[in-house]
Structures are given as structure tokens and as C-alpha cells.
Protein backbone atom coordinates (compact mmCIF):
# COMPACT_ATOMS: atom_id res chain seq x y z
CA UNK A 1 23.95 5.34 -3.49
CA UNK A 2 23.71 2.81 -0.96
CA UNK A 3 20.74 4.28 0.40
CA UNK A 4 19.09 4.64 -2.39
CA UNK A 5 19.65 0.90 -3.12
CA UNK A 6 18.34 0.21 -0.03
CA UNK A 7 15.27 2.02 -0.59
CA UNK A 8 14.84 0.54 -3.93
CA UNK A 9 14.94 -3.29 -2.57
CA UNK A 10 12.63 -2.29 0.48
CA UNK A 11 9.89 -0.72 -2.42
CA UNK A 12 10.29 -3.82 -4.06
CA UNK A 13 9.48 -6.05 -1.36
CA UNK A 14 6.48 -4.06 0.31
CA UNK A 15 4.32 -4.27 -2.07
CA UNK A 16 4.78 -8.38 -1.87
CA UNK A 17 4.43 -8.19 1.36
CA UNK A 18 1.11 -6.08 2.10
CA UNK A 19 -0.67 -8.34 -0.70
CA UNK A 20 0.48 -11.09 0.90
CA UNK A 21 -0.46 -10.43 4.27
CA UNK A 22 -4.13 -8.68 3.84
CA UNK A 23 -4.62 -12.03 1.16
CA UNK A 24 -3.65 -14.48 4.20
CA UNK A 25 -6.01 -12.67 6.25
CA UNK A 26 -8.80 -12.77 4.02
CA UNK A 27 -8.19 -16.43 3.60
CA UNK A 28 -7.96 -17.37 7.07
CA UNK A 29 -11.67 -16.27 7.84
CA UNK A 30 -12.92 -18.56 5.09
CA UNK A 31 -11.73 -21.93 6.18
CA UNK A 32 -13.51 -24.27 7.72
CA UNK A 33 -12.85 -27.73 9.75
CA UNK A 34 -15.56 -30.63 9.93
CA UNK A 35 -15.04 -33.19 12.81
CA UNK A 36 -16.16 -36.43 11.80
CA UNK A 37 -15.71 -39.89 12.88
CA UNK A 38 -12.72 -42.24 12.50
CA UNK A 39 -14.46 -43.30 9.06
CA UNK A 40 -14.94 -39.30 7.41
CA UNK A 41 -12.28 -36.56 7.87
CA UNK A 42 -11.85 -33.84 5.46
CA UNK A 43 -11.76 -30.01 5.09
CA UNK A 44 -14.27 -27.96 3.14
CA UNK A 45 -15.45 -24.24 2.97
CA UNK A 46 -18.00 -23.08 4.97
CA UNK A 47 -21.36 -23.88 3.79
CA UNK A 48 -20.37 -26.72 1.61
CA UNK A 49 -23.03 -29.75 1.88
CA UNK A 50 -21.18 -33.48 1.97
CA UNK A 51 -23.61 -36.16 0.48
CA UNK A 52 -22.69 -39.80 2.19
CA UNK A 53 -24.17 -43.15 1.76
CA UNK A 54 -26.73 -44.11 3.93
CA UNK A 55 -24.62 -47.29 5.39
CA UNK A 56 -21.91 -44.38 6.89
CA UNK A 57 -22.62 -43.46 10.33
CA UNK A 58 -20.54 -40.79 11.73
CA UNK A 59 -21.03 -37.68 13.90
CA UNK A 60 -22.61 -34.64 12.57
CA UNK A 61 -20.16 -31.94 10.91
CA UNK A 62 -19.49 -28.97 12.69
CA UNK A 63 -18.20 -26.26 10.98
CA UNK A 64 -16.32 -23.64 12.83
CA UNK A 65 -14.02 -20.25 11.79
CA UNK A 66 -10.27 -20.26 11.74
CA UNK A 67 -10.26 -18.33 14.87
CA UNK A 68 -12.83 -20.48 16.91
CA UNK A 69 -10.42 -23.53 15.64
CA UNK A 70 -7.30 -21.73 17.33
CA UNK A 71 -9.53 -20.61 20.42
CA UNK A 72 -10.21 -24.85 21.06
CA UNK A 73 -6.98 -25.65 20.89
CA UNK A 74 -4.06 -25.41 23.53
CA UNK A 75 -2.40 -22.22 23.72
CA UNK A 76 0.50 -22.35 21.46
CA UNK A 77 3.86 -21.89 22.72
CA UNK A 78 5.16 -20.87 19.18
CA UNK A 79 6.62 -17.63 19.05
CA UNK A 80 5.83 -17.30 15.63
CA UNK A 81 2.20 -18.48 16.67
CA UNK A 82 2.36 -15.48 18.70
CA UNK A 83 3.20 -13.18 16.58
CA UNK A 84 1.08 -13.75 13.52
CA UNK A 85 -2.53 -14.17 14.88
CA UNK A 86 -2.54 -11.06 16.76
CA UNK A 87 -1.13 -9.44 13.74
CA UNK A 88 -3.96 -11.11 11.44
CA UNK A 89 -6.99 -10.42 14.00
CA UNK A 90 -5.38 -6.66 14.33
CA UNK A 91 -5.17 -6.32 9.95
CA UNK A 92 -8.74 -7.95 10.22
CA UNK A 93 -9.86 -4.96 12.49
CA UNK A 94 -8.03 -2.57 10.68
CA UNK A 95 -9.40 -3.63 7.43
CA UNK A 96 -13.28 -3.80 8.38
CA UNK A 97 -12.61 0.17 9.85
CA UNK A 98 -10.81 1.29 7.09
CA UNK A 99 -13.74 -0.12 4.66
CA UNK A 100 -16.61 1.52 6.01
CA UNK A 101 -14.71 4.54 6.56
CA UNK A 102 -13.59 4.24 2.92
CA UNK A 103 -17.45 3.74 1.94
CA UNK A 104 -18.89 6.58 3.91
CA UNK A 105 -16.01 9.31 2.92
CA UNK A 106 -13.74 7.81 0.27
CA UNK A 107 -11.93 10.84 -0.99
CA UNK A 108 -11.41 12.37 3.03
CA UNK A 109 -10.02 8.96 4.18
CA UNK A 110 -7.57 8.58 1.04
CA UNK A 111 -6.45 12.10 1.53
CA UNK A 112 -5.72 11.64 5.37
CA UNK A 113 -4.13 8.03 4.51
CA UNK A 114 -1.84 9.82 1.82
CA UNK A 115 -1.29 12.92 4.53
CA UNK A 116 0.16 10.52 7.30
CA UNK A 117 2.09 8.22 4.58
CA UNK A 118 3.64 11.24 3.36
CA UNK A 119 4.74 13.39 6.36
CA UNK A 120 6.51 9.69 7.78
CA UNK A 121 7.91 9.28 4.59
CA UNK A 122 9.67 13.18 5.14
CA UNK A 123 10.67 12.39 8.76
CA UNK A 124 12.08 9.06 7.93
CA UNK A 125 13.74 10.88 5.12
CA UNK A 126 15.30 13.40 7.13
CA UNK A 127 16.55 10.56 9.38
CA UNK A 128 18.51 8.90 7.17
CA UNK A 129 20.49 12.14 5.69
CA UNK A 130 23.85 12.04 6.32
CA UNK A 131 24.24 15.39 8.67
CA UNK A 132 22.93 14.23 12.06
CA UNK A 133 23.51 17.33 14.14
CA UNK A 134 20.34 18.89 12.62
CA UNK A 135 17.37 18.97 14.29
CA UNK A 136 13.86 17.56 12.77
CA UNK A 137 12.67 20.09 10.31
CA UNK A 138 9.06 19.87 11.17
CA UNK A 139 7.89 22.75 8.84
CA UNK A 140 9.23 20.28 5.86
CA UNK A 141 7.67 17.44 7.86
CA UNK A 142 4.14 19.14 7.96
CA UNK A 143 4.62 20.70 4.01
CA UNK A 144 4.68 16.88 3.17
CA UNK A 145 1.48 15.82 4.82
CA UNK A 146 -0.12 18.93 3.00
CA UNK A 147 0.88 17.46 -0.27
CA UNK A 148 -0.21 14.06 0.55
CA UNK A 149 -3.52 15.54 1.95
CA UNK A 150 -4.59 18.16 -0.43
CA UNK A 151 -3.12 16.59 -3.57
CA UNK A 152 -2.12 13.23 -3.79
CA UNK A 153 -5.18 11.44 -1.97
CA UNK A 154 -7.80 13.61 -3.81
CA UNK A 155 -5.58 13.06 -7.52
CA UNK A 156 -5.34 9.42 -6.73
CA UNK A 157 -9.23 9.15 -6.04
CA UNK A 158 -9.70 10.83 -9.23
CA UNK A 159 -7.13 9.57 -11.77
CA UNK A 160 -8.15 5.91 -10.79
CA UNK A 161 -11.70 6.37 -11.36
CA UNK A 162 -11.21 7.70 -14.24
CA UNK A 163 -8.20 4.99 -15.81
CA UNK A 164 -10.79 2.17 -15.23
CA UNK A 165 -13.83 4.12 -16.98
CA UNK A 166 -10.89 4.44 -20.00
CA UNK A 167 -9.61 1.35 -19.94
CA UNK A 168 -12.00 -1.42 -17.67
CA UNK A 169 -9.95 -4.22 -19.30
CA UNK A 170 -8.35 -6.54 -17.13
CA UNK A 171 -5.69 -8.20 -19.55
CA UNK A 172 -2.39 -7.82 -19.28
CA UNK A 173 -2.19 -5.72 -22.65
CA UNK A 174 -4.98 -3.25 -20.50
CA UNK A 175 -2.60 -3.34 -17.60
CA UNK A 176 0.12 -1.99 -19.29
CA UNK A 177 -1.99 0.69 -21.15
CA UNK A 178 -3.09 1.76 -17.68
CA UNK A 179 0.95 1.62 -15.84
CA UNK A 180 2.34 3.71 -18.77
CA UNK A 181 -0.58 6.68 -18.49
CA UNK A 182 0.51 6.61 -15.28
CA UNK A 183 4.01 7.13 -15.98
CA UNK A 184 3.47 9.63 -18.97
CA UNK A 185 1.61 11.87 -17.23
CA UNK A 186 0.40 11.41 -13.46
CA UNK A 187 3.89 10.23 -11.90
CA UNK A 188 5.37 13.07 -13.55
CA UNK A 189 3.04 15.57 -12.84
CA UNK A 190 3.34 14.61 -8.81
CA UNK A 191 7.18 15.20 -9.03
CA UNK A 192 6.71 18.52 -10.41
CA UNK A 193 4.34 19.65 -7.84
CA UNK A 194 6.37 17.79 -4.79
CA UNK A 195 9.41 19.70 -5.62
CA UNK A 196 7.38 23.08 -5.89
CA UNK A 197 6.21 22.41 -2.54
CA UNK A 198 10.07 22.11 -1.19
CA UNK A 199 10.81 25.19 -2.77
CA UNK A 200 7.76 26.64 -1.72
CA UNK A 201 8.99 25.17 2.26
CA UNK A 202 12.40 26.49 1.63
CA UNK A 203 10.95 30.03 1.07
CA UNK A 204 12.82 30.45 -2.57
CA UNK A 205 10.06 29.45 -4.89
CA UNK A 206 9.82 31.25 -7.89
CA UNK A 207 8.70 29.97 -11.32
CA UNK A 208 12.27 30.44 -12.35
CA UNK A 209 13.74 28.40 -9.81
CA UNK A 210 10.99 25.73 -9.87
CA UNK A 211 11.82 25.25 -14.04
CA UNK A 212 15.46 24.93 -13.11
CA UNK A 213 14.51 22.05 -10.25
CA UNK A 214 12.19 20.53 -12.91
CA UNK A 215 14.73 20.68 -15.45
CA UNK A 216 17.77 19.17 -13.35
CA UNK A 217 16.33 16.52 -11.07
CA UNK A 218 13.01 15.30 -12.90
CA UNK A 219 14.49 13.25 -15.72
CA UNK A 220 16.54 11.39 -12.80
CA UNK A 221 13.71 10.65 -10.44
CA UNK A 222 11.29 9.58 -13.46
CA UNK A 223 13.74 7.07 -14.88
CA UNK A 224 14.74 5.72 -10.62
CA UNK A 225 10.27 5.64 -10.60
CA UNK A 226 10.96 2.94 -13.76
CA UNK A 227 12.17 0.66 -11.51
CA UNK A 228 9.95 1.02 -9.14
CA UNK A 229 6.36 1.78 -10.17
CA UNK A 230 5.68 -0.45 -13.59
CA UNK A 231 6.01 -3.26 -10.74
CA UNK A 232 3.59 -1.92 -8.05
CA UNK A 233 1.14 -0.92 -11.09
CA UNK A 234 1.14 -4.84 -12.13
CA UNK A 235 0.66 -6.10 -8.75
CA UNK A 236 -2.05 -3.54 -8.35
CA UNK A 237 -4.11 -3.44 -11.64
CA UNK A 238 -3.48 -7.08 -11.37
CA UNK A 239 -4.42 -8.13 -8.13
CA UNK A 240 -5.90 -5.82 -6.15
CA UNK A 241 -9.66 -4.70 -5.67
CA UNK A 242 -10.08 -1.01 -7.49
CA UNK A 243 -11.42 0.24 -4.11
CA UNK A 244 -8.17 -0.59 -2.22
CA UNK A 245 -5.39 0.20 -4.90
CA UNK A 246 -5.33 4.10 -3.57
CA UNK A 247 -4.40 2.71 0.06
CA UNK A 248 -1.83 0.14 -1.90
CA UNK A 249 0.10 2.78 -3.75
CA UNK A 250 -0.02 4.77 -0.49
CA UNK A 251 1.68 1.87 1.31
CA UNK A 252 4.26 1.93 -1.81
CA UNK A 253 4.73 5.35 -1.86
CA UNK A 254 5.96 5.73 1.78
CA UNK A 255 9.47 4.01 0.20
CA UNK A 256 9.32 6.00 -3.09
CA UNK A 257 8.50 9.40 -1.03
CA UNK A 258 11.93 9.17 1.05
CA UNK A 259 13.73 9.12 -2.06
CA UNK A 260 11.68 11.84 -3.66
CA UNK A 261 11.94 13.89 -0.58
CA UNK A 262 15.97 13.18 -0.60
CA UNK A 263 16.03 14.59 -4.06
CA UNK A 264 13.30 17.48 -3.61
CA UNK A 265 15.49 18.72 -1.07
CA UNK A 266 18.93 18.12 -1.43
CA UNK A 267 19.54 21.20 -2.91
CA UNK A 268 18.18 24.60 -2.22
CA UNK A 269 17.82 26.49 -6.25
CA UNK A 270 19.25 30.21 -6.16
């Protein structure tokens, strides 16, 4: 139970925290500084035009980025300084690669995102069971990223494109509309299939068995993914660009995947 509690305040937080920091990111290429004399100082966006009287005289505005305004300065000796602009230039890198790669093969990127997210979600799952003295089930490992590869990035592409054609609103009523499809039908239906592929790893799949799995552990996992989910689908329906919610609710779902893997495989059905 502690674990799981854990788990549950880490979900919470990462989706704060990944808005958060590619927001800040996107922010800190807009800014701009103007350099004026002792009688003008101020701060405006790049490309704004400042109208002054004729009897002003000061220096001519320069405008520069955020990172040419950190380049003229003295090196910091901040360790937080440190820290968070090679983080922001690396999620600025990051971000421009993972764009054009999402552009030019949307549904192959999301499915290898989802593939990676989901076999560290098993390994880090398998870490934190309680009997140590086994070694790293890779075969489980590798039956995750298949999931994440051949299902969940492709569904994902899919069932968002087709929830905004439904329902392109963008009020809060629409929101909602959109997080409860998602628990009614698609958050369920990835449960179901996740524990068929554990059975299906554990070599003792049959439709019997997989009934009995559904039957026992899905009404538990659907009502821990009500705490979880109808607060990632806000942030995301709310907040983030439709293009980038698939990688979002990847990010999420490496928490939410440690407990489902926990509970897909804590128990082998006879």
C-alpha cells in the first residue's frame, strides 16, 4: 500500500511538472530585453515597436533572445543556474526533434515513444517488488514495450483524433465529455488487453483464465485510474496542444504502468 501511495503522489505531480517545464521553455525563447539610456528602460516582446517623443534621445533598442542575454552576462556561479539552462536548451532540442519527427511519421514516433515508456515502466516495476533475489525478467520487460508499441501508441493516435472530430469543444463541460469516454471505454479496454499480454508472457493464457483476471483485478485498477486519469485528462484537454497530448499521457502513463504492471502480474491465473 505504501507503494502504491507513492506511485499515486508521483502521477500526480508529473504531469505538473512536464507542463510546467516544456511551458517555461517555450517562454524563455520569447522574451526580449531593450537597452536604453538612463531616461528609457523597459522589457517588451520581440518585435514590439516603442513610439517616443521626439525631445527623448536615447540609444537605439536592441533586442536580443533569452539565451544571447545569458551568453553576455558573467558566468553564473548558481548551482541552480547550472542546472536549469542546460536542462531548458536540452528540452528545447529535444522538443524541435521530437516535432518534426512527430510531423513526418506521427503514428511510428508515438508508438516507439509508448514502446520505451512502457518497457521502463515494467523494469522499474519489477524493481520495486518486494522479492529481490529474482533476476530482471526481460521477456516481461520486452512483452511491455510490444504493448506500448503495437497498441497503445497506434490506439492513442487514433482515439484522439477521433475524440476531437466528436467533441472539438474546448469548455470545460466538452472536457469532461471527452475524460469520461475515456474512462468508459478506452482506459478500460487497455487494462483488458495489458493483462492478456501478462498472461500471454506467463505462458497460461487462455480465454478462461483471461475472464477470471478481467473479472478479479479490473474493477480495482479502473476505480485506482479515478484518481489518477480525470486529472491528467484536464490538464491535457485543457492545456495542452492536440499534437502533443499522446507524448503527455505517455509521460503519465510511465507512473500508472508500474502499478498496472504490479497488478497484471502479481498473480499467475490457474
Amino acid at each position: 500500500m505504501t507503494t502504491r501511495r507513492l506511485l499515486l503522489i508521483l502521477g500526480l505531480c508529473c504531469p505538473s511538472l512536464a507542463f510546467s517545464t516544456f511551458a517555461g521553455a517555450k517562454a524563455s525563447r520569447n522574451v526580449g530585453v531593450s537597452f536604453a539610456s538612463p531616461h528609457q528602460t523597459n522589457l517588451f516582446f520581440r518585435g514590439g515597436d516603442q513610439q517616443e517623443p521626439d525631445h527623448v534621445i536615447h540609444e537605439e533598442p536592441v533586442v536580443v533572445l533569452a539565451e544571447e542575454v545569458v551568453a553576455m552576462k558573467e558566468p553564473s556561479t548558481s548551482p541552480l543556474s547550472a542546472v536549469t539552462i542546460p536542462m531548458f536548451s536540452a528540452l528545447s532540442t529535444f522538443g524541435k526533434a521530437y516535432a518534426a519527427s512527430l510531423a513526418a511519421r506521427p503514428i511510428l514516433t508515438k508508438s516507439a515513444t509508448a514502446g520505451l515508456i512502457f518497457a521502463l515502466s515494467d523494469y522499474l516495476a519489477q524493481a520495486l517488488e518486494k522479492d529481490k533475489t529474482k533476476a530482471t525478467n526481460w521477456t516481461r520487460t520486452i512483452m511491455s514495450a510490444v504493448v506500448g508499441f503495437c497498441y497503445f501508441g497506434p490506439a492513442a493516435h487514433y482515439w484522439y483524433s477521433m475524440i476531437f472530430r466528436l467533441l472539438p469543444g474546448t469548455s470545460l463541460f466538452s472536457t469532461l465529455q471527452k475524460a469520461g469516454l475515456g474512462q468508459l471505454i478506452f482506459g478500460p479496454t487497455f487494462t483488458c488487453i495489458f493483462f492478456a499480454s501478462a498472461l500471454l508472457q506467463g505462458g497460461n493464457f487462455t480465454v478462461n483464465n483471461w475472464i477470471r483476471k478481467v473479472r478479479s483485478d479490473l474493477p480495482g485498477a479502473w476505480a485506482a485510474g479515478l484518481c489518477f486519469w480525470p486529472f491528467v485528462d484536464l490538464v491535457s484537454y485543457r492545456m495542452v496542444a492536440p499534437q502533443w497530448i499522446p507524448l503527455f499521457v505517455n509521460m503519465c502513463s510511465l507512473v500508472w504502468t508500474i502499478y498496472l504492471s504490479g497488478v497484471a502480474n502479481k498473480a499467475k491465473v490457474e
